[in-house]
Protein backbone atom coordinates (compact mmCIF):
# COMPACT_ATOMS: atom_id res chain seq x y z
CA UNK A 1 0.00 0.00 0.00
CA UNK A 2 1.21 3.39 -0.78
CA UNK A 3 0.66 6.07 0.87
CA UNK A 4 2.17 9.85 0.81
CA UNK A 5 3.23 11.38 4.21
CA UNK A 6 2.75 15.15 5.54
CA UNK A 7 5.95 15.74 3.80
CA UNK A 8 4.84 14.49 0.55
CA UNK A 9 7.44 11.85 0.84
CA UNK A 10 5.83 8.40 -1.10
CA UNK A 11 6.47 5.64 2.10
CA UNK A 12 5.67 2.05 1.19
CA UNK A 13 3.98 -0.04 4.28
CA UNK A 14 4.89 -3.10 4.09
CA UNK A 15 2.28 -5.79 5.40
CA UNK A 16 3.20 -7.96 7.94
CA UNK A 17 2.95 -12.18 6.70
CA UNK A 18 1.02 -14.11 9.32
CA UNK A 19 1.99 -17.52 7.84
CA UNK A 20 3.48 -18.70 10.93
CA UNK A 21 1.06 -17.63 13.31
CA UNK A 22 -0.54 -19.36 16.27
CA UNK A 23 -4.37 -18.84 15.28
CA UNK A 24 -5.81 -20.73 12.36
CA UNK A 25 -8.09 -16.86 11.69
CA UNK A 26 -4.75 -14.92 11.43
CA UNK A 27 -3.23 -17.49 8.73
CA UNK A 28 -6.56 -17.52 6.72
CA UNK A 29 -6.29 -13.60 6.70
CA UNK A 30 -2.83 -14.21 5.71
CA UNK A 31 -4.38 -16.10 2.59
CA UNK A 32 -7.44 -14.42 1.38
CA UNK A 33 -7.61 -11.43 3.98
CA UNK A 34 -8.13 -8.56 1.74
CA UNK A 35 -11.26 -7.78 0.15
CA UNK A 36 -10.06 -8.26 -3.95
CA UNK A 37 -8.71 -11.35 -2.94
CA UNK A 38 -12.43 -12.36 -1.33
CA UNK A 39 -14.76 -11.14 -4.73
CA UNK A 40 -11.76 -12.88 -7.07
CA UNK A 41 -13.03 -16.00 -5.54
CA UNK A 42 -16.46 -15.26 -5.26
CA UNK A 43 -16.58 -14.34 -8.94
CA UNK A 44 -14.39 -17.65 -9.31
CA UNK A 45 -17.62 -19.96 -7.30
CA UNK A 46 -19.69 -18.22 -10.23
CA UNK A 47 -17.85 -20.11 -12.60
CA UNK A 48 -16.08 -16.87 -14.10
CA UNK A 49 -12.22 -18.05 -14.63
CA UNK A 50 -10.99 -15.32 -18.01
CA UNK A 51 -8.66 -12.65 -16.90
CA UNK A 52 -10.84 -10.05 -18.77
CA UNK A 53 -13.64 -11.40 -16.92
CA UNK A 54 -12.90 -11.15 -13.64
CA UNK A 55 -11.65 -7.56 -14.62
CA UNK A 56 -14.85 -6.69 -16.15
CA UNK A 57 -16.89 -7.91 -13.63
CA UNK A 58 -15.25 -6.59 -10.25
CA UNK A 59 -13.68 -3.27 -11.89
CA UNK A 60 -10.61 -4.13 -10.73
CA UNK A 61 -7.52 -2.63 -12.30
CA UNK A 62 -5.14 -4.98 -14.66
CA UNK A 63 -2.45 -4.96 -12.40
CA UNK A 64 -4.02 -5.66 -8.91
CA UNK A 65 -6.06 -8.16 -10.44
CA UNK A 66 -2.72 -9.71 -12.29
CA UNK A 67 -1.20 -9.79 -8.50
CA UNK A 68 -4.01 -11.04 -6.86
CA UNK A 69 -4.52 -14.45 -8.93
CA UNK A 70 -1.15 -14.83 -9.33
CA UNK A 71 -0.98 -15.20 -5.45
CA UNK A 72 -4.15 -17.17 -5.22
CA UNK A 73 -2.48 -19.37 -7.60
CA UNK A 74 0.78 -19.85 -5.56
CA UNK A 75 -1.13 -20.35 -2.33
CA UNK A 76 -3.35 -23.20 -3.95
CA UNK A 77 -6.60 -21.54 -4.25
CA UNK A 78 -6.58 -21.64 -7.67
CA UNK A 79 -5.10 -23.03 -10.53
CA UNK A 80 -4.14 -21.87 -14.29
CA UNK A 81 -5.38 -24.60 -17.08
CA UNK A 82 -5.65 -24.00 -20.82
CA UNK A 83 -7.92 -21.65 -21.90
CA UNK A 84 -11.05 -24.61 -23.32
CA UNK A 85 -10.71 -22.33 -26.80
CA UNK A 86 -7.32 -23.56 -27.08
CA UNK A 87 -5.73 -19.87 -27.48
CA UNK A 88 -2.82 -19.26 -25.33
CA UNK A 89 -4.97 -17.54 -22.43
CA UNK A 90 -5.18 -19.18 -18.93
CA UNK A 91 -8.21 -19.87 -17.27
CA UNK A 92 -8.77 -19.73 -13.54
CA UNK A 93 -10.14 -22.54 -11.65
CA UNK A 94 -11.09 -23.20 -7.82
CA UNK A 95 -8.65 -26.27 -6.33
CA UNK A 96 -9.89 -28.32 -3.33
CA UNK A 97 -8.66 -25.59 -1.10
CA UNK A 98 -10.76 -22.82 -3.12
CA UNK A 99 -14.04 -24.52 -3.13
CA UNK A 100 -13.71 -24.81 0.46
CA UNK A 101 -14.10 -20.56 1.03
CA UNK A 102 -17.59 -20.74 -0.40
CA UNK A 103 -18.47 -21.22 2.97
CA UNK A 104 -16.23 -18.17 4.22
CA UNK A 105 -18.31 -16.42 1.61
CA UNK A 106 -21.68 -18.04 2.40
CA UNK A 107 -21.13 -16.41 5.98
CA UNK A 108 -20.08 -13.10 4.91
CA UNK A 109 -22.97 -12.74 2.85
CA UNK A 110 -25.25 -13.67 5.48
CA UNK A 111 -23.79 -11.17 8.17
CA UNK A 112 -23.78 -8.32 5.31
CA UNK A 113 -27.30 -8.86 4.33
CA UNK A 114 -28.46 -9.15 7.90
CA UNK A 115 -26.47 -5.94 8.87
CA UNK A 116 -25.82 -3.30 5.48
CA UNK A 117 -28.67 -3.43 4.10
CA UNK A 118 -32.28 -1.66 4.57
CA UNK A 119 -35.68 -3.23 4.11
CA UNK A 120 -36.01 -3.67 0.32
CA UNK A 121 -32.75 -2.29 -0.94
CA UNK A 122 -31.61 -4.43 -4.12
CA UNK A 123 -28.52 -6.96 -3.37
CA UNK A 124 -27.39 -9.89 -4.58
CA UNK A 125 -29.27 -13.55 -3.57
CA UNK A 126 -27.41 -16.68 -2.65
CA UNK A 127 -30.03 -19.09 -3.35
CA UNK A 128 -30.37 -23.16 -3.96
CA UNK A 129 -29.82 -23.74 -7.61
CA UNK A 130 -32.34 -26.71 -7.36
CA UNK A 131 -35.70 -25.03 -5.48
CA UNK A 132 -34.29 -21.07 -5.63
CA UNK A 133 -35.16 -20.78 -2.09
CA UNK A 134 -32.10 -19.05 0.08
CA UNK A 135 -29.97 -21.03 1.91
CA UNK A 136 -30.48 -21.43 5.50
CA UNK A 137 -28.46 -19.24 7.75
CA UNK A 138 -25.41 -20.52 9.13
CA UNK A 139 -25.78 -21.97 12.68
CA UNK A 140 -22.75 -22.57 15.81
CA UNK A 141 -23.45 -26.13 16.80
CA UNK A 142 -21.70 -27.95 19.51
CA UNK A 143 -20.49 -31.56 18.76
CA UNK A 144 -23.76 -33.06 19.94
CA UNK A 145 -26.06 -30.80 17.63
CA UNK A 146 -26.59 -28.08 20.13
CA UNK A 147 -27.31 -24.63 18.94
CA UNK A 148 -24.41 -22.19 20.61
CA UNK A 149 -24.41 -18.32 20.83
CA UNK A 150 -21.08 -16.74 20.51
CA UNK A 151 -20.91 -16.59 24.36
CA UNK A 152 -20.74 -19.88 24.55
CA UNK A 153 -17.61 -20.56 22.05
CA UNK A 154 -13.77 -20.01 23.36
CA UNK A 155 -10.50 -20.36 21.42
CA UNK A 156 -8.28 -22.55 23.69
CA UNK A 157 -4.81 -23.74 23.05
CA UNK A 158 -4.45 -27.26 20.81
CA UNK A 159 -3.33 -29.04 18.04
CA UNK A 160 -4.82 -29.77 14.45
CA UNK A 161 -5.86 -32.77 14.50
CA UNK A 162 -7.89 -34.87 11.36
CA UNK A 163 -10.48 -36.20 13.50
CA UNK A 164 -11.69 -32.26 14.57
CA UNK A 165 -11.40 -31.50 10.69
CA UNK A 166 -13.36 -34.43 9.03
CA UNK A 167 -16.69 -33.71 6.57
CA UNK A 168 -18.13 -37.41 7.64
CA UNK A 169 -20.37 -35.52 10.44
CA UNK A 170 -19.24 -37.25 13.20
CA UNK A 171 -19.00 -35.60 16.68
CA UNK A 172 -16.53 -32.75 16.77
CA UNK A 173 -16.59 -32.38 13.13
CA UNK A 174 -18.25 -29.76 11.49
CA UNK A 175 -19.75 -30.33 8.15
């Protein structure tokens, strides 16, 4: 980020890599933190994946938008494969570990509809593709299927662990 001082003297900030930190929200923010970074991907869970595309659609300049999937695609998020008209342009594709923030965006589209927006002001609709109803707002559940407010969550010391991280529903697995 630039910025220019009292002095008029151009400083660059430099931000500070949370790749090694200690809490699992501080190395996601690390990742996918700032906001271009978020509607790339979101565009990307459309099924947009063109360069131009994603530049028409987000009005993003050429060179953010060039830095931005260019680290998405060295952090895994997404990957470059043959344009399917077989010119020499890349398309942009979702990996494993991409697909996964739908939900990131699933839940920041719930709080900002619940929160920026007035009775009957236009937005954008994240509905079922099958029925076209909207999806059911995201819940806290406790291992046993127990509906938890915030108050009742805490961030304690521990270890990654498969079992905690599993999609097979079990208890202590979210899902």
């Amino acid at each position: 980020m630039n910025y220019v001082s009292d002095l008029g003297v151009e400083n660059v900030m430099k931000r500070k890599r949370l790749k090694g930190a200690e809490c699992p929200i501080a190395r996601a923010l690390d990742e996918i933190g700032d906001w271009w970074t978020l509607l790339i991907v979101g565009e990307a869970v459309q099924g947009v994946c063109r360069f131009s595309d994603f530049q028409r659609r987000i009005g993003i300049a050429k060179n953010i938008l060039s830095v931005r999937l260019r680290r998405l695609v060295e952090d895994d998020i997404l990957y470059v494969q043959r344009s399917s008209d077989r010119t020499q342009r890349g398309e942009y594709h979702l990996t494993v570990k991409g697909r996964q923030l739908q939900i990131i965006l699933l839940a920041l589209w719930q709080w900002g509809a619940e929160n920026l927006y007035d009775e009957g002001q236009p937005m954008s609709l994240m509905v079922d593709m099958i029925d076209g109803k909207l999806l059911k707002p995201l819940e806290l559940r406790a291992g046993d299927g127990r509906l938890l407010t915030s108050e009742e969550i805490e961030i304690r010391p521990g270890r990654k662990s498969r079992v905690h991280f599993s999609r097979k529903g079990k208890q202590g697995e979210f899902g």
